[in-house]
N, C-alpha and C. Protein backbone atom coordinates (compact mmCIF):
# COMPACT_ATOMS: atom_id res chain seq x y z
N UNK A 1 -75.56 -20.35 4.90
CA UNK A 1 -76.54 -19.98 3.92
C UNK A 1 -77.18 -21.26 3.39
N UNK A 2 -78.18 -21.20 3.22
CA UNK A 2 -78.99 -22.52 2.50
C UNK A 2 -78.90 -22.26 1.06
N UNK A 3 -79.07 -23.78 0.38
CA UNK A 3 -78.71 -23.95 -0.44
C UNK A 3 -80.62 -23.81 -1.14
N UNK A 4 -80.47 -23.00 -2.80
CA UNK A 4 -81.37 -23.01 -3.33
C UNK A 4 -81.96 -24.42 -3.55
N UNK A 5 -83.41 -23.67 -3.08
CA UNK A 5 -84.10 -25.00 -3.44
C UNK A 5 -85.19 -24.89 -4.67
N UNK A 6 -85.97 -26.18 -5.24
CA UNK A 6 -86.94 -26.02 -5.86
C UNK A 6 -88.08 -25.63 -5.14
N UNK A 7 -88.99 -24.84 -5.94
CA UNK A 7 -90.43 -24.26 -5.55
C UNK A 7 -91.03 -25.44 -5.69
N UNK A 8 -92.04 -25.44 -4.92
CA UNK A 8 -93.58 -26.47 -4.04
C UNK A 8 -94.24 -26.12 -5.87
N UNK A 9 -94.46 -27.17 -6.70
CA UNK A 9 -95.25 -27.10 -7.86
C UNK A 9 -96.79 -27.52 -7.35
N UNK A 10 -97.23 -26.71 -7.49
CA UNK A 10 -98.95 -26.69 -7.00
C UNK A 10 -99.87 -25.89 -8.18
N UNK A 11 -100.91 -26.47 -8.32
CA UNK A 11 -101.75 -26.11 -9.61
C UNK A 11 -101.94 -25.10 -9.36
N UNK A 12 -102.20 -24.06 -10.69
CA UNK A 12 -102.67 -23.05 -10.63
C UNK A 12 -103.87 -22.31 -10.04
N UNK A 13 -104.66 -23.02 -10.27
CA UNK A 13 -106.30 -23.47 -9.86
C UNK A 13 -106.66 -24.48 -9.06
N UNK A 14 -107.67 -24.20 -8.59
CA UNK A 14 -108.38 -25.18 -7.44
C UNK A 14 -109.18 -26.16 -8.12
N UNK A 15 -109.26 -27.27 -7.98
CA UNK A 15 -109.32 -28.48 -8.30
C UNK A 15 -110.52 -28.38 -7.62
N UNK A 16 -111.65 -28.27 -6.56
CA UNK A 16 -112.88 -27.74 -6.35
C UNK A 16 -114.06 -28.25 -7.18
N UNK A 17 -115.02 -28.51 -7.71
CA UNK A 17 -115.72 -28.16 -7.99
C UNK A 17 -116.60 -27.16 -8.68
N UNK A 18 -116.96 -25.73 -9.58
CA UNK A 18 -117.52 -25.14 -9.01
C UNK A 18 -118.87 -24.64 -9.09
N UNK A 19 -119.62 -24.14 -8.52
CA UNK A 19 -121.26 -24.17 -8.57
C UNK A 19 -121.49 -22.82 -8.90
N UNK A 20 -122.45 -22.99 -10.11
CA UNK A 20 -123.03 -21.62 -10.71
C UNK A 20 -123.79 -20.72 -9.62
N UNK A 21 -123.33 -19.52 -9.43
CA UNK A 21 -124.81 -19.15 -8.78
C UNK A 21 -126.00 -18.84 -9.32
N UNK A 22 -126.15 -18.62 -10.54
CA UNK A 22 -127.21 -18.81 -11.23
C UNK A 22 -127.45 -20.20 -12.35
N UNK A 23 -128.21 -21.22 -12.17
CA UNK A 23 -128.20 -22.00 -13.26
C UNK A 23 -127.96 -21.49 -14.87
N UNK A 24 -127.44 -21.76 -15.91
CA UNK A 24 -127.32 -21.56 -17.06
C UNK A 24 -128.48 -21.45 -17.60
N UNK A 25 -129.23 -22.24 -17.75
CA UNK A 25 -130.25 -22.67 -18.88
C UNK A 25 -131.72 -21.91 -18.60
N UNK A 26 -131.69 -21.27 -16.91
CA UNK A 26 -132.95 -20.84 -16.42
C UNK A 26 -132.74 -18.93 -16.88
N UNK A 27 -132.54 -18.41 -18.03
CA UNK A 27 -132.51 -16.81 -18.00
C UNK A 27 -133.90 -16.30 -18.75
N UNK A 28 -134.45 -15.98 -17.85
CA UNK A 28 -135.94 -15.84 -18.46
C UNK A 28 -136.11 -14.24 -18.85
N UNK A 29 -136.70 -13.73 -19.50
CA UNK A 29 -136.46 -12.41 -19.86
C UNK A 29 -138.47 -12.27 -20.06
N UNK A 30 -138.50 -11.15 -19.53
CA UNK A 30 -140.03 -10.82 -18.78
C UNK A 30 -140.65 -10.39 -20.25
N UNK A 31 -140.89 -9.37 -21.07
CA UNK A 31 -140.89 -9.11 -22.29
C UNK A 31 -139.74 -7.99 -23.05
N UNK A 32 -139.79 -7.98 -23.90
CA UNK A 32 -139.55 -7.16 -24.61
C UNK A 32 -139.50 -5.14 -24.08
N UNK A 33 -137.92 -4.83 -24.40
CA UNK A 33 -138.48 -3.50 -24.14
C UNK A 33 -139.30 -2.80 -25.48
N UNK A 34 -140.18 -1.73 -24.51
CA UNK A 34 -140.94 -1.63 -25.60
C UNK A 34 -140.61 -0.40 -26.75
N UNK A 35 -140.52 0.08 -27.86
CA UNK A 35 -140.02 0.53 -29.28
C UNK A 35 -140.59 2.19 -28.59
N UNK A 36 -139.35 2.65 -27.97
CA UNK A 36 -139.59 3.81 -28.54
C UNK A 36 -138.67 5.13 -29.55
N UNK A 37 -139.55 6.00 -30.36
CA UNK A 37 -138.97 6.78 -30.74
C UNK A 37 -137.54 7.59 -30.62
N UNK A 38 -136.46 7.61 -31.12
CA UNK A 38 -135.07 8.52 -30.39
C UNK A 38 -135.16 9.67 -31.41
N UNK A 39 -135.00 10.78 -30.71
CA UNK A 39 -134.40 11.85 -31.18
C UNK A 39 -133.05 11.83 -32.10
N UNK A 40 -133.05 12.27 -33.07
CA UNK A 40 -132.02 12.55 -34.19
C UNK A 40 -130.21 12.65 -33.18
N UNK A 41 -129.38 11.88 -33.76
CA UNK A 41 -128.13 12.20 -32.49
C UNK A 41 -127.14 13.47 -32.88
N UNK A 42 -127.40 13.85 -34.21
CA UNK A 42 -127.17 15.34 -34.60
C UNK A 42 -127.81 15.61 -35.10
N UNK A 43 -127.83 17.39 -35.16
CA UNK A 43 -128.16 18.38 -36.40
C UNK A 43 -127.43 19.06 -36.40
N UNK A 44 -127.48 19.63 -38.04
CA UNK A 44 -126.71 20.53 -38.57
C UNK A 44 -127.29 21.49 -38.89
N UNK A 45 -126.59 22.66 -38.58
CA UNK A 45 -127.30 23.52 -39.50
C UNK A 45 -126.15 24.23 -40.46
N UNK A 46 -127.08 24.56 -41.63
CA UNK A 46 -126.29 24.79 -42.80
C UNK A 46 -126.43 26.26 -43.15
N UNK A 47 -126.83 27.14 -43.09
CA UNK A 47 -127.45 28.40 -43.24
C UNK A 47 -126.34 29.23 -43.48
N UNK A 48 -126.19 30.29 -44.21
CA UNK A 48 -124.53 30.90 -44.01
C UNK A 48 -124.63 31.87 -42.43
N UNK A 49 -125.96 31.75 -42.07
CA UNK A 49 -125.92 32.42 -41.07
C UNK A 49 -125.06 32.09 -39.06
N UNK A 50 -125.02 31.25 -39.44
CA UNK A 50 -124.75 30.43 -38.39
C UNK A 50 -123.24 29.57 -38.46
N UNK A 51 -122.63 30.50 -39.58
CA UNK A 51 -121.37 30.18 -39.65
C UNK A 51 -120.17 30.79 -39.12
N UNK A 52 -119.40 30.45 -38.91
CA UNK A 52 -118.36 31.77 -38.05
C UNK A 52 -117.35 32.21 -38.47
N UNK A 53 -117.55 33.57 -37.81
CA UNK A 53 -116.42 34.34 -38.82
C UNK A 53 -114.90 33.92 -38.33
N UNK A 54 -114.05 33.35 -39.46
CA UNK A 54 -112.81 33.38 -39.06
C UNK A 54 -111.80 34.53 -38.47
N UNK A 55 -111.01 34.31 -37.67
CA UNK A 55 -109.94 35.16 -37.49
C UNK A 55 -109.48 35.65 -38.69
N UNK A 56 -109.13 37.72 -38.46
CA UNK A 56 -108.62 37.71 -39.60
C UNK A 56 -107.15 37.41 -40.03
N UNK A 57 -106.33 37.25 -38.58
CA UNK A 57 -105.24 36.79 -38.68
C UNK A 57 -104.88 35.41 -38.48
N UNK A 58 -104.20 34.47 -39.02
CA UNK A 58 -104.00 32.83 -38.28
C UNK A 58 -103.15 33.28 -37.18
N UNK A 59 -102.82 32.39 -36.51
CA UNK A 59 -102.02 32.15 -35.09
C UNK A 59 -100.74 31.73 -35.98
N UNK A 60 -99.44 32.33 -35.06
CA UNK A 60 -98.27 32.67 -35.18
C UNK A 60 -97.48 31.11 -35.25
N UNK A 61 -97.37 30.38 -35.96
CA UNK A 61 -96.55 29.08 -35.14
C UNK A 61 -94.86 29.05 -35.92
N UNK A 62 -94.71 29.03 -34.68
CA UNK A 62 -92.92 28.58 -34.94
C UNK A 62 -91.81 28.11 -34.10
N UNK A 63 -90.77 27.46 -34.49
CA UNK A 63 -90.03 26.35 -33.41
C UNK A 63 -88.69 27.58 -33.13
N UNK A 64 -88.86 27.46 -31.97
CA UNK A 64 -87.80 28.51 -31.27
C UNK A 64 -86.30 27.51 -30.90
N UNK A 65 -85.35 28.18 -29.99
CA UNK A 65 -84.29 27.44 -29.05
C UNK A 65 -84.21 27.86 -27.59
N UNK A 66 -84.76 27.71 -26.78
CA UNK A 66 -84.97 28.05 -25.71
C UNK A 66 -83.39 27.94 -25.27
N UNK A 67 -82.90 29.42 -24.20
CA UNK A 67 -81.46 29.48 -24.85
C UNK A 67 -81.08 29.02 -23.43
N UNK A 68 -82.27 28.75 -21.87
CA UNK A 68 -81.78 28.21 -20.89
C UNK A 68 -81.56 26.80 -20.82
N UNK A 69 -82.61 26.05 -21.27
CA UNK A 69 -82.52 24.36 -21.54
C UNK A 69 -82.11 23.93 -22.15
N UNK A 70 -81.88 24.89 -23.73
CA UNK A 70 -81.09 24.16 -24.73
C UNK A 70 -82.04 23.32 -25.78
N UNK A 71 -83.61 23.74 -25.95
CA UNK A 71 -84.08 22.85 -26.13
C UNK A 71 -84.87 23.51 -27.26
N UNK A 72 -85.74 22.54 -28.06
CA UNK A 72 -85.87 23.17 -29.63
C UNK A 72 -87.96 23.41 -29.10
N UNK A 73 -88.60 24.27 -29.13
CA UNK A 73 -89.31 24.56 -28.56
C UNK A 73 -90.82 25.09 -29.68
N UNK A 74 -91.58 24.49 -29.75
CA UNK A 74 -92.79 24.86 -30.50
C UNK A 74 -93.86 26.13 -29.68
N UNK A 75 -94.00 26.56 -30.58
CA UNK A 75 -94.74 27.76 -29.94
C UNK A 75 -95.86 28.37 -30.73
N UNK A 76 -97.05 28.60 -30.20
CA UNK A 76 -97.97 29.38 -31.36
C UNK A 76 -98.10 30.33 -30.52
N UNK A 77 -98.37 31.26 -31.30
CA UNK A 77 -98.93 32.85 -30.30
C UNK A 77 -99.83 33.57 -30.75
N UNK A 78 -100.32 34.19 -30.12
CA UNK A 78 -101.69 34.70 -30.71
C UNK A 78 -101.20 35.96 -31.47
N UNK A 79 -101.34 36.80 -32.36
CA UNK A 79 -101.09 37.71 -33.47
C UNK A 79 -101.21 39.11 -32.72
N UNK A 80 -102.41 39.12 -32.60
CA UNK A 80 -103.10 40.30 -32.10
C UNK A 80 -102.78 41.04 -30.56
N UNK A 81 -102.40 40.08 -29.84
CA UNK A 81 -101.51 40.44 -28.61
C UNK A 81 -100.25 39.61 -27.74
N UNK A 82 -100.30 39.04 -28.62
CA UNK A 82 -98.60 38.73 -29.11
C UNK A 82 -98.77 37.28 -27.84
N UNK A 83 -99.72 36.68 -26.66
CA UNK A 83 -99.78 36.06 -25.87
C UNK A 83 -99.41 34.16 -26.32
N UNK A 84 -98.70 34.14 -25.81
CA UNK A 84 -98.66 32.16 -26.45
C UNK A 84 -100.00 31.55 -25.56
N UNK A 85 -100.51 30.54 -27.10
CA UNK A 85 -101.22 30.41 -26.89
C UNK A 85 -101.25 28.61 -26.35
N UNK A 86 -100.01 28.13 -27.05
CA UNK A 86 -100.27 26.92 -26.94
C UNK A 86 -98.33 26.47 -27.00
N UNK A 87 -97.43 26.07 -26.11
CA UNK A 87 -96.66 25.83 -26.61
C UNK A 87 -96.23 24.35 -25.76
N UNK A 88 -95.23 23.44 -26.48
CA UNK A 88 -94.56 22.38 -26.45
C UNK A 88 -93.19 22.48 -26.52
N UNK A 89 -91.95 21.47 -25.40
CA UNK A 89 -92.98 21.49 -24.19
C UNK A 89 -93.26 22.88 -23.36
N UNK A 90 -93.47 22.19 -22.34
CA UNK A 90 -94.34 22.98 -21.25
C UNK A 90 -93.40 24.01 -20.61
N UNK A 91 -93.54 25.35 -20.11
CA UNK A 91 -92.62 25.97 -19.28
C UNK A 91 -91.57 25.62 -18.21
N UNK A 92 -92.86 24.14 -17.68
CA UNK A 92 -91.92 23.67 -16.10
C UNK A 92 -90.89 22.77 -16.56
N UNK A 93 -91.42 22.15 -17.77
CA UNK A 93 -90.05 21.16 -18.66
C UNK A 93 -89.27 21.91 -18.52
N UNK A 94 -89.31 23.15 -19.82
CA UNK A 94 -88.14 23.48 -20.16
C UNK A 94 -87.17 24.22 -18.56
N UNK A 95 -87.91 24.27 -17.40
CA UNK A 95 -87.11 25.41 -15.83
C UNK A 95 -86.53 23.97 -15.67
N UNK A 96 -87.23 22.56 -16.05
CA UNK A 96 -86.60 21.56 -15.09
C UNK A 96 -85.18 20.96 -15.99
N UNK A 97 -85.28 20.80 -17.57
CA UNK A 97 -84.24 20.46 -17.91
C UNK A 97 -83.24 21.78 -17.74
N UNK A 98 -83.64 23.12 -17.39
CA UNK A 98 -82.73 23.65 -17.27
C UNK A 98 -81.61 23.68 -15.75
N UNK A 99 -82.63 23.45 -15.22
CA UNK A 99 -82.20 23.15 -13.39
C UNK A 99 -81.28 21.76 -13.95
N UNK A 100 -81.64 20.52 -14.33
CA UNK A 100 -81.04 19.08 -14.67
C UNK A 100 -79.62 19.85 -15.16
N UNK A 101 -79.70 20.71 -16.28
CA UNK A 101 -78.01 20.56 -17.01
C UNK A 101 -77.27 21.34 -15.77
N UNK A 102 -77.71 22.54 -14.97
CA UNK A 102 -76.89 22.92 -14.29
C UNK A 102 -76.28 22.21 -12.85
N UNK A 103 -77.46 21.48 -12.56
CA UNK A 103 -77.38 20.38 -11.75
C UNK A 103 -75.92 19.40 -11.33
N UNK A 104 -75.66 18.86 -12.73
CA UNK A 104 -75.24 17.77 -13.47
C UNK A 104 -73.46 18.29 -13.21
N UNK A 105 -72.81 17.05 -12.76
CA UNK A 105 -71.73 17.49 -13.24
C UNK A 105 -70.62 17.44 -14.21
N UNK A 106 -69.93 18.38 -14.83
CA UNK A 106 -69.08 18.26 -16.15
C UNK A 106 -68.50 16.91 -16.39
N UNK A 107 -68.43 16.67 -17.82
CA UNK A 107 -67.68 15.39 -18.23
C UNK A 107 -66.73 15.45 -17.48
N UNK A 108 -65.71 14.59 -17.14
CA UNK A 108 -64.39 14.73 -16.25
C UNK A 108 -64.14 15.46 -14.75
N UNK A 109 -65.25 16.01 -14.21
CA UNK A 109 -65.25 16.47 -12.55
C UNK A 109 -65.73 15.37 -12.25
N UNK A 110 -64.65 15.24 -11.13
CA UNK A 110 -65.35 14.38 -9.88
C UNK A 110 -65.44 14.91 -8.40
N UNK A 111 -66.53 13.89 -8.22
CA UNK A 111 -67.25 14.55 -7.17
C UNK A 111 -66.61 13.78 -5.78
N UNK A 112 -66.85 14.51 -4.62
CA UNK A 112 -65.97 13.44 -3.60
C UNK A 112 -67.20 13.07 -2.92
N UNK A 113 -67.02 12.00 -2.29
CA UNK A 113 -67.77 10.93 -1.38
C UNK A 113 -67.15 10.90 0.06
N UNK A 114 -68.24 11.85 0.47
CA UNK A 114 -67.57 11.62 1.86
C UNK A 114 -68.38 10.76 2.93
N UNK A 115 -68.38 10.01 3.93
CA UNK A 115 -69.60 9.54 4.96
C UNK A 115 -69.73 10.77 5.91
């Protein structure tokens, strides 16, 4: 086996020269663009007409225990037909930490190693 050696210390950078491809001092600018008008970047409108009607129910939110993963689970659902609308985490989380614990083996089993 060879014995460690020191690394070849060589500059970071090239020692070179190097040449602008554009001179610095020559940036000539042809005129001016010329001033035009912009359209407003919002509007509002304020009218009570054009306001929207809220739900008459809010959305359902509450932290469950998902009883396959084991895991503490946020959930909103919609009121009116009971559908989740938004929950944390995700379904495939909670199938995958549930696949992981069954997976896994018990404190104190061992597993054999065979070739």
């Amino acid at each position: 086996m060879d014995p460690i050696r020191a690394a070849a210390s060589t500059p970071p950078v090239s020692t070179a020269p190097i040449t602008p491809i554009r001179p610095v001092g020559e940036t000539v600018r042809d005129e001016a663009p010329a001033s035009r008008v912009l359209d407003p970047a919002v509007t509002v409108a304020v009218s009570p007409e054009s306001t929207e009607a809220k739900p008459s129910e809010p959305d359902r939110r509450a932290y469950i225990r998902d009883a396959e993963s084991q895991s503490l689970v946020f959930r909103v659902t919609d009121p009116q037909t009971g559908d989740v609308v938004m929950q944390i985490p995700d379904e495939v989380i909670l199938k995958a930490r549930a696949y992981a614990r069954e997976a896994a083996p018990f404190l104190g089993e061992r597993v054999a190693k065979t070739a």
